[in-house]
Protein backbone atom coordinates (compact mmCIF):
# COMPACT_ATOMS: atom_id res chain seq x y z
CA UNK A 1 -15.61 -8.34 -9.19
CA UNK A 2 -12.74 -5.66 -9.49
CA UNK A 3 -11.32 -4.91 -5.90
CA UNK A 4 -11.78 -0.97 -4.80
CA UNK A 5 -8.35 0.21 -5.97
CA UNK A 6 -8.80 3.15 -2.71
CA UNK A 7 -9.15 2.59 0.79
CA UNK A 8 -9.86 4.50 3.70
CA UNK A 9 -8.98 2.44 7.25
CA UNK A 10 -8.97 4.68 10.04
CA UNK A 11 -9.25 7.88 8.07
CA UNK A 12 -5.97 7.05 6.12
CA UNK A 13 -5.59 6.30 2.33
CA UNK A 14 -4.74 3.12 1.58
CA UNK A 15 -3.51 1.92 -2.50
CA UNK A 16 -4.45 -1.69 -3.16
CA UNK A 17 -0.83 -3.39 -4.70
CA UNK A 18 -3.15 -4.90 -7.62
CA UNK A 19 -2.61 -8.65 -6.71
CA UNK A 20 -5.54 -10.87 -5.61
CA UNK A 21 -3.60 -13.73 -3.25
CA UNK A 22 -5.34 -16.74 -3.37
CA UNK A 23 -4.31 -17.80 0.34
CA UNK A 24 -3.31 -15.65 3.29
CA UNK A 25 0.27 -17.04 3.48
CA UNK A 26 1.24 -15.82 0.23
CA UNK A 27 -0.68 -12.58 1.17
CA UNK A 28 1.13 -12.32 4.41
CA UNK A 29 4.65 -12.97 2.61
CA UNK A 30 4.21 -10.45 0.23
CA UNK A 31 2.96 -7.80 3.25
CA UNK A 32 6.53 -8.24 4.99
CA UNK A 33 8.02 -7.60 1.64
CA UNK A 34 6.24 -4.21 2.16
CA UNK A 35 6.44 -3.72 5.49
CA UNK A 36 10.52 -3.95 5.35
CA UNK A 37 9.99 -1.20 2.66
CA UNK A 38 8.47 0.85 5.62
CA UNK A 39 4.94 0.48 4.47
CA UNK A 40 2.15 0.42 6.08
CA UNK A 41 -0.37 -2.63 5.22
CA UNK A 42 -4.02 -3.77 5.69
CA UNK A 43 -4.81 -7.14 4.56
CA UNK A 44 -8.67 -8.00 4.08
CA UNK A 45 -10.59 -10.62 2.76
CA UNK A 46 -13.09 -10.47 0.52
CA UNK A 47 -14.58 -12.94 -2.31
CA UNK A 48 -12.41 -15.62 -1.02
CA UNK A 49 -9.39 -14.07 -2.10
CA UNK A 50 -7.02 -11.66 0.02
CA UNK A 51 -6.07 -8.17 -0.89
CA UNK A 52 -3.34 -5.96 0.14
CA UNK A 53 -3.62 -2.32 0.76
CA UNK A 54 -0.23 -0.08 1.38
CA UNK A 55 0.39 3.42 2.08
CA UNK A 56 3.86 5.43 2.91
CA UNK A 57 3.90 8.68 4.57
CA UNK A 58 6.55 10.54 3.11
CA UNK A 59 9.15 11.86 5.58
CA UNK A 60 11.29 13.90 3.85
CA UNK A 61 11.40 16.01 0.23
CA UNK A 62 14.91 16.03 -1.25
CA UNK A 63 14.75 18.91 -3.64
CA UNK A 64 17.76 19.59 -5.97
CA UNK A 65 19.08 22.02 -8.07
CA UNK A 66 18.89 25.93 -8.34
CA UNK A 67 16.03 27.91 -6.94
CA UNK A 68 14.33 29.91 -9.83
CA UNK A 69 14.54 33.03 -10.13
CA UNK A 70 12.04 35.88 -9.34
């Protein structure tokens, strides 16, 4: 079965990374690789594998170059 690639967890959007971990330390290794990438995770289990949901709420928009003109 293909894992939901969305994911709503307390009304936010969560991306799954794509990975099925077969064991919860090499899940939980890879969500502190994220989390030091200020990410936020969910880890959840499901067909005896584990799989990792991220999201990133952008802070700020760097925009650069000339405004168009009118």
């Amino acid at each position: 079965m293909t894992p939901q690639a969305v994911r709503f967890f307390d009304r936010r959007k969560f991306m799954w990374d794509g990975e099925a971990y077969d064991s919860r330390p090499a899940a939980e290794a890879k969500r502190s690789d994220y989390e030091a990438q200020q990410f936020e995770t969910q880890l959840i289990e499901e067909d005896a594998r584990f799989l990792l949901y991220t999201r990133r709420v952008v802070k700020e928009v760097v925009v650069e170059g000339e405004t168009p003109a009118a």
